[in-house]
Protein backbone atom coordinates (compact mmCIF):
# COMPACT_ATOMS: atom_id res chain seq x y z
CA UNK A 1 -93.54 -151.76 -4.63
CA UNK A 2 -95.15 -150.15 -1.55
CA UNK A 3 -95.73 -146.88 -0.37
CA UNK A 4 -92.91 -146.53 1.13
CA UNK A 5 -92.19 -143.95 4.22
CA UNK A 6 -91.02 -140.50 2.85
CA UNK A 7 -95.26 -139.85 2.35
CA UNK A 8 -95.12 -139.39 6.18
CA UNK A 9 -93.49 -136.15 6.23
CA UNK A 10 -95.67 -133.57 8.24
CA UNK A 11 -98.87 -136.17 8.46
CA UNK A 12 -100.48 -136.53 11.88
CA UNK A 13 -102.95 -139.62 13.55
CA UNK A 14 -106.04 -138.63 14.73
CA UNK A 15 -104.55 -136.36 17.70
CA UNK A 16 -103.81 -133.90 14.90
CA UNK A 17 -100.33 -133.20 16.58
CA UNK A 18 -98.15 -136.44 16.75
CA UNK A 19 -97.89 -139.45 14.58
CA UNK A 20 -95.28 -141.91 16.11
CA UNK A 21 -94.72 -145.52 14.42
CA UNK A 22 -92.69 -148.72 15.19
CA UNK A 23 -91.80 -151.03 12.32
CA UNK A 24 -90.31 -154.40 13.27
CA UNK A 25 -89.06 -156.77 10.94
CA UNK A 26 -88.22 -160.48 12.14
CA UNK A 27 -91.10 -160.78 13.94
CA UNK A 28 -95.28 -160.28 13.02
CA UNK A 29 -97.70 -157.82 14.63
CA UNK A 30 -98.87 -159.75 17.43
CA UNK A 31 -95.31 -159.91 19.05
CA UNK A 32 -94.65 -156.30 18.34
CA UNK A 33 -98.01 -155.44 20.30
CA UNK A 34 -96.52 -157.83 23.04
CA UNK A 35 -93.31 -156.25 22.99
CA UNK A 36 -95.03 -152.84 22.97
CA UNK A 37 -96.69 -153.69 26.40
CA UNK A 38 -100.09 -155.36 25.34
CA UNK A 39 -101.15 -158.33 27.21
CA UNK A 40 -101.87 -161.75 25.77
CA UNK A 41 -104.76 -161.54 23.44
CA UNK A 42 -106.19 -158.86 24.12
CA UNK A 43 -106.84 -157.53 21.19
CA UNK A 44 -109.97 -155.21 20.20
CA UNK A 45 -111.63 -155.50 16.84
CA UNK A 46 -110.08 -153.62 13.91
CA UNK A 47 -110.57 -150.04 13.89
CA UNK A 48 -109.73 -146.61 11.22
CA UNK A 49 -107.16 -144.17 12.50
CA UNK A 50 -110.46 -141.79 13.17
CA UNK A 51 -112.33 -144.69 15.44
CA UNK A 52 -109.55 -144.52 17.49
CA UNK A 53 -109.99 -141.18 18.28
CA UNK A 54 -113.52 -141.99 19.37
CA UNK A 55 -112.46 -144.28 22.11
CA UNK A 56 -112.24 -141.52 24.49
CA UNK A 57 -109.85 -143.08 26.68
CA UNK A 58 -107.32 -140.35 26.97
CA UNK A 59 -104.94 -141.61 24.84
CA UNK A 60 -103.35 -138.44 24.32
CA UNK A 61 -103.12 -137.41 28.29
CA UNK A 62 -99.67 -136.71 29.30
CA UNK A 63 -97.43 -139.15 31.29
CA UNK A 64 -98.38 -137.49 34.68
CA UNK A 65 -101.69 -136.97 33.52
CA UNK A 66 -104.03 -140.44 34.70
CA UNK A 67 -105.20 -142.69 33.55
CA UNK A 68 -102.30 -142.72 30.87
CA UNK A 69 -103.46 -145.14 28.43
CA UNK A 70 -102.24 -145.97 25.11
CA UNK A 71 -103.24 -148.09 22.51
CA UNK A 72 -101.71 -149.43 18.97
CA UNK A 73 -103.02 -150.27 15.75
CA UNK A 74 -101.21 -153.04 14.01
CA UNK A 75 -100.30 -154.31 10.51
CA UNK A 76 -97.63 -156.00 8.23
CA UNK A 77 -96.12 -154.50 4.67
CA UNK A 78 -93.39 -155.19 2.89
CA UNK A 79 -91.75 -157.42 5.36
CA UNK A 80 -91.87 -155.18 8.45
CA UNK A 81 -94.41 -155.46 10.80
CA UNK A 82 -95.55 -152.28 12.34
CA UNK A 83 -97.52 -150.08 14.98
CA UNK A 84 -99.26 -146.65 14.93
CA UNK A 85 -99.37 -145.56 18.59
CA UNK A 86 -101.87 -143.49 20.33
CA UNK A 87 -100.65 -142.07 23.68
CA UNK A 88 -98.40 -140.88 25.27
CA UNK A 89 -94.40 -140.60 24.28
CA UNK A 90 -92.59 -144.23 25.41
CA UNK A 91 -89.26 -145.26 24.27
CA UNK A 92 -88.85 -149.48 23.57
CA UNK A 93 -87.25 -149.59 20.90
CA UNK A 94 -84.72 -151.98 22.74
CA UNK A 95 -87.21 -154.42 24.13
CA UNK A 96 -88.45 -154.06 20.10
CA UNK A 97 -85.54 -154.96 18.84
CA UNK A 98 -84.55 -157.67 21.62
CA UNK A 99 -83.15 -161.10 20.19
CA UNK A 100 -81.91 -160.22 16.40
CA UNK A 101 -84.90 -158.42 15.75
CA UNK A 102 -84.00 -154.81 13.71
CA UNK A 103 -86.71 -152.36 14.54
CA UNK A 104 -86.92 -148.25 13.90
CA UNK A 105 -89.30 -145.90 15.57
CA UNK A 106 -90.52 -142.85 13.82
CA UNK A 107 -91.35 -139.72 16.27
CA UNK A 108 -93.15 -136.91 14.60
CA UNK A 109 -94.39 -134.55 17.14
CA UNK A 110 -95.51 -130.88 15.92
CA UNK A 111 -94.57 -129.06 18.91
CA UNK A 112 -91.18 -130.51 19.40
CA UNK A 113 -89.09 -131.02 16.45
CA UNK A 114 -87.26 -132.46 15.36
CA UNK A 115 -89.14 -135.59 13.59
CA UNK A 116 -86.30 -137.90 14.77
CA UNK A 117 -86.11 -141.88 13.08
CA UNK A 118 -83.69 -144.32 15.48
CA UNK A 119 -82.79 -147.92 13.75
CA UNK A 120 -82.09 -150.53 16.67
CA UNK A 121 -81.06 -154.05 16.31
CA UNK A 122 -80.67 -157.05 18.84
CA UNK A 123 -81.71 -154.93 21.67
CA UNK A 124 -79.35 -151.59 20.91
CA UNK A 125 -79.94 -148.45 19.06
CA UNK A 126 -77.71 -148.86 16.42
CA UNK A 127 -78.40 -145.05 14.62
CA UNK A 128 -80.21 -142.75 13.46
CA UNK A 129 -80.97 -138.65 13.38
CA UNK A 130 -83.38 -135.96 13.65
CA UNK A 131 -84.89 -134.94 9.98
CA UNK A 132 -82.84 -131.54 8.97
CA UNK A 133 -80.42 -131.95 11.58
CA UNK A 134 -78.73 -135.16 10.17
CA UNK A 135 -75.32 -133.61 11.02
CA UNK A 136 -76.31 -134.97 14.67
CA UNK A 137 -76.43 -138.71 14.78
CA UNK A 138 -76.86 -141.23 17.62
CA UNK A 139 -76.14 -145.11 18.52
CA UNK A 140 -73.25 -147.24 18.72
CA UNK A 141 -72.79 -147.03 14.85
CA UNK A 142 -73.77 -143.40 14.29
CA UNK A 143 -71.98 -143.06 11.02
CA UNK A 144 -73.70 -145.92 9.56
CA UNK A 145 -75.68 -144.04 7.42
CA UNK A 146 -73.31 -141.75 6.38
CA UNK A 147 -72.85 -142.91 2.60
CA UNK A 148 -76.44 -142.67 2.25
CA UNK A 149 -76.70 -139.78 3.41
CA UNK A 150 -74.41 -138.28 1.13
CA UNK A 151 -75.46 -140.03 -1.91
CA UNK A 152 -78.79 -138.66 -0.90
CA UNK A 153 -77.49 -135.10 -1.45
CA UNK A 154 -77.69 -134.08 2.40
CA UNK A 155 -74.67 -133.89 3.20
CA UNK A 156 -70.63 -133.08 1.61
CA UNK A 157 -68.30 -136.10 1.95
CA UNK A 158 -66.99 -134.04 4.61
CA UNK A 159 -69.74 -135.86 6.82
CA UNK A 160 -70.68 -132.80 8.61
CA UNK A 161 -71.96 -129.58 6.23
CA UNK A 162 -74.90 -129.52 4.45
CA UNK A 163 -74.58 -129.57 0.54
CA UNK A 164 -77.37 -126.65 0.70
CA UNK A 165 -77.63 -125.07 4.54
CA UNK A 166 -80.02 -122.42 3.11
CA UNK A 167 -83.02 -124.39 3.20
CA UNK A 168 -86.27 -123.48 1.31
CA UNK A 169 -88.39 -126.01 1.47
CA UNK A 170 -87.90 -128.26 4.63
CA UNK A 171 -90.82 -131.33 3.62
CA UNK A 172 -88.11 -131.46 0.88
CA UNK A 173 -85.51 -131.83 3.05
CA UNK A 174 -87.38 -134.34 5.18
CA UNK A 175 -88.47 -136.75 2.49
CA UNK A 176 -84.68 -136.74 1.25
CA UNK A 177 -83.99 -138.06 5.27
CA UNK A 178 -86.62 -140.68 5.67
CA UNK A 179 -85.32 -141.36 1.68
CA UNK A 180 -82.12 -142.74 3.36
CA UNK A 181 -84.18 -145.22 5.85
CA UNK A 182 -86.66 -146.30 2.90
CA UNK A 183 -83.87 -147.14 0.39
CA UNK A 184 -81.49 -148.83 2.62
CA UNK A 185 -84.17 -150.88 4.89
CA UNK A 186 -87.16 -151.10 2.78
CA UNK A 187 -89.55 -149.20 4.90
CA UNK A 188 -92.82 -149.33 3.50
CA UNK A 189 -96.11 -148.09 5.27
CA UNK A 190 -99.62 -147.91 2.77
CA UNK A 191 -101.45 -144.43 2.87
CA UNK A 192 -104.34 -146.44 3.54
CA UNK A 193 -103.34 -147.62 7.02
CA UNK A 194 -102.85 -143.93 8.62
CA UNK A 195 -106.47 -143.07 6.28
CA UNK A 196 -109.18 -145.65 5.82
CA UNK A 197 -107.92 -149.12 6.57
CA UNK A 198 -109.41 -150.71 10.14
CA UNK A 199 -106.44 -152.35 11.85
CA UNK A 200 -106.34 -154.89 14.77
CA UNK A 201 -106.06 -152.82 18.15
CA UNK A 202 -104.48 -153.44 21.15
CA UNK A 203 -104.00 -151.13 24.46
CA UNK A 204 -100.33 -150.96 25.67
CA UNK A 205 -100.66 -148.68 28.81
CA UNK A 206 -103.23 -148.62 31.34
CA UNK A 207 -104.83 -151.97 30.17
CA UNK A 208 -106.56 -153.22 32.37
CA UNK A 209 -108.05 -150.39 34.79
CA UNK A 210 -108.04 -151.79 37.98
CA UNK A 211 -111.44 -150.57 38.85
CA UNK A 212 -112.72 -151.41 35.00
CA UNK A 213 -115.45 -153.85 36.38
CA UNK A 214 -116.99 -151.89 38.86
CA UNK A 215 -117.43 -149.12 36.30
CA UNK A 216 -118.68 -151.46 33.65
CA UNK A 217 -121.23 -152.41 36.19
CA UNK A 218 -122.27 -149.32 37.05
CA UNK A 219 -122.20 -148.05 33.46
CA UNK A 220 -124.45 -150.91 32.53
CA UNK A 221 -126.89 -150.29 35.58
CA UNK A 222 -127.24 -146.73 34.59
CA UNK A 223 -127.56 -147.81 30.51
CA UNK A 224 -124.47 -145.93 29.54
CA UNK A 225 -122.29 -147.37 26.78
CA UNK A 226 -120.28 -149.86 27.91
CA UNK A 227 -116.49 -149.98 27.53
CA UNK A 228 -114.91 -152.23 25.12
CA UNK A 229 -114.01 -155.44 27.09
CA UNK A 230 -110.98 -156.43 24.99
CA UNK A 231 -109.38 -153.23 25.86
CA UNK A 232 -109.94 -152.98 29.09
CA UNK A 233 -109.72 -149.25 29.20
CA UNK A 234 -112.39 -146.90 30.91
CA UNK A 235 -112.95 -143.99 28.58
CA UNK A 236 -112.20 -140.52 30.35
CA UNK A 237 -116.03 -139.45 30.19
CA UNK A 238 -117.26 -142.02 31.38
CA UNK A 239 -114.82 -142.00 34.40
CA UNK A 240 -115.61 -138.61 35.28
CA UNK A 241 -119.40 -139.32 35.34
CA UNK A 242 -118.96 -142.07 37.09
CA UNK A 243 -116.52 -140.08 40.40
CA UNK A 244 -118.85 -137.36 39.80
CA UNK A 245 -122.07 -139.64 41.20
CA UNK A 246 -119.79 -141.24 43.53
CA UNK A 247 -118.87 -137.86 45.20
């Protein structure tokens, strides 16, 4: 049996504020990097959650923020392919889940609760809920996991009250939520792939820069590291040394 997902309660990637995951399952991790926005191999070599972080390229700038990059690092377990993503906030779970494809996407961000998990299918957001607000649910089938949720102990048969509203511990309360998703789809994600493990890597947004060769040059005339070529992303110090001798 795997790891499953209820570990992920209140854990962060590298950014040390966000940790945001798409699982797929009818498809491997190549197409969900595709369907995620990288291009055709283009894939880096595999890197640790914390190498990542050492790419400098701005993954965490905000959407209006350039160069807005983004990258993923990719896996399989226990039948669902999935992605860690680096970046900025990006909704696809319906180009995810396009073609009979199910797919969920887990959104834990530490200045915005709540952590909210969606479950789409063929291309349509079929339900899900914020963690500790599960009287709230969304999609086409919203009561889908309604059973579950009160086997869980979440909520009365009612469907709407909470069998204990005076919450005192909320991780509780949040591994009881993702419970529901790892019981009735099988979600699994190892420790080891948010810790130690290096994973394939692929960029999703801002791949490639448009002016990534003339800065390679130039970083390679002036000896500076050069940026990784399978990425095709400039890193953010290097781009500012490189306007800042251009000015």
């Amino acid at each position: 049996m795997g790891d499953g997902i209820q570990w992920l309660v209140g854990k962060t990637s590298s950014s040390g504020w966000m940790l945001d995951i798409y699982f797929a399952r009818g498809i491997g991790a190549e197409e969900l990097a595709l369907r995620l926005g990288a291009p055709p191999g283009a894939r880096s070599e595999p890197m640790t959650d914390v190498e990542v972080a050492y790419l400098d390229v701005d993954v965490d700038a905000y959407p209006d923020r350039r160069p807005g990059s983004a990258v993923i690092r990719v896996g399989e377990d226990a039948g669902w392919a999935f992605a860690i993503t680096y970046g900025p906030y990006f909704d696809r779970l319906a180009e995810v889940s396009r073609d009979g494809v199910e797919a969920v996407h887990y959104h834990y961000n530490s200045e915005h609760p709540p952590t909210t998990v969606m479950y789409a299918r063929d291309g349509r957001t079929v339900c899900g809920f914020g963690l500790c607000e599960e009287n709230n649910r969304y999609g086409d089938e919203p009561d889908l996991l309604l059973p579950d949720l009160v086997a869980a102990g979440i909520l009365h048969p009612d469907r709407r009250t909470y069998r204990d509203p005076d919450i005192d511990d909320y991780d509780d309360r949040k591994r009881l939520g993702l419970s529901v998703f790892e019981e009735r789809l099988g979600l699994s994600l190892p420790r080891s792939a948010l810790a130690e493990d290096p994973l394939p890597v692929y960029a999703i947004m801002g791949s490639p820069a448009p002016d990534f060769e003339e800065i390679s040059a130039w970083a390679a005339a002036k000896g500076r590291p050069l940026p990784d070529t399978h990425l095709r992303l400039i890193p953010a110090g290097l781009r500012k040394e490189y306007e800042r001798c251009m000015n």
